[in-house]
Protein backbone atom coordinates (compact mmCIF):
# COMPACT_ATOMS: atom_id res chain seq x y z
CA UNK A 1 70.06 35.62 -9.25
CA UNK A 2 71.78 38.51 -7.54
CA UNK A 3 70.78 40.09 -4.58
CA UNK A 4 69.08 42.98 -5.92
CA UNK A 5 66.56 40.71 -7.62
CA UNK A 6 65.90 38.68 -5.06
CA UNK A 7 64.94 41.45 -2.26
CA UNK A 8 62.94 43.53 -4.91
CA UNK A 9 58.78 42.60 -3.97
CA UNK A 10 56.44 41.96 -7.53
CA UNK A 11 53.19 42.33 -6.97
CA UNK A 12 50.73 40.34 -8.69
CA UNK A 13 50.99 36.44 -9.78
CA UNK A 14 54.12 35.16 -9.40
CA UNK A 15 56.22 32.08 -8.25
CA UNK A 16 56.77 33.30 -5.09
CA UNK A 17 53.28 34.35 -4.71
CA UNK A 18 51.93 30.95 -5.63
CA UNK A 19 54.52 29.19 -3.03
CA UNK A 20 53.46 31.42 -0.11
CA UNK A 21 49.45 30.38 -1.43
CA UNK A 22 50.35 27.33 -1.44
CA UNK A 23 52.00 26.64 1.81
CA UNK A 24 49.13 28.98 3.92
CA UNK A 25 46.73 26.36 2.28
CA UNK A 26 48.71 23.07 3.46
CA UNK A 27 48.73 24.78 7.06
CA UNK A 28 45.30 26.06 7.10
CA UNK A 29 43.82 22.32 5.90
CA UNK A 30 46.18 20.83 8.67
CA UNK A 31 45.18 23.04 11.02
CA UNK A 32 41.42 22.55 10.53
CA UNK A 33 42.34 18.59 10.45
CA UNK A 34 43.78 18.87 13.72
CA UNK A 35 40.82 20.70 15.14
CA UNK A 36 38.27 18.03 14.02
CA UNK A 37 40.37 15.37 15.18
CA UNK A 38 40.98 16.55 18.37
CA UNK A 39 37.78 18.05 19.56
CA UNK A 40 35.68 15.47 17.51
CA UNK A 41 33.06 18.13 15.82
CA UNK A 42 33.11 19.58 12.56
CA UNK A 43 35.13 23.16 11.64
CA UNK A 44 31.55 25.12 11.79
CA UNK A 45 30.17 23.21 14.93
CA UNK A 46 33.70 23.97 16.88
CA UNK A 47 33.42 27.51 16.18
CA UNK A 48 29.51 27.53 16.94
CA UNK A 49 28.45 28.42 13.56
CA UNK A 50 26.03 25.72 13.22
């Protein structure tokens, strides 16, 4: 893959576009892990949704 390949952005589905998905879904379900864990309530009851 040359260089000019690689910097050029495609829009729609793609493999890149599925890794980035992919790895802002591992850190968003960690995150909201974390915040359970460590404050003991729910996602919605942290935030004061419910």
């Amino acid at each position: 893959m040359d260089n000019q390949e690689r910097s050029t952005f495609k829009f729609g589905f793609n493999a890149g576009a599925e890794n980035w998905n992919g790895r802002l879904a591992m850190i968003g379900f960690v995150t909201a892990l974390v915040i359970e864990l460590a404050s003991g309530k729910g996602l919605l009851h942290f935030w004061g949704l419910m």
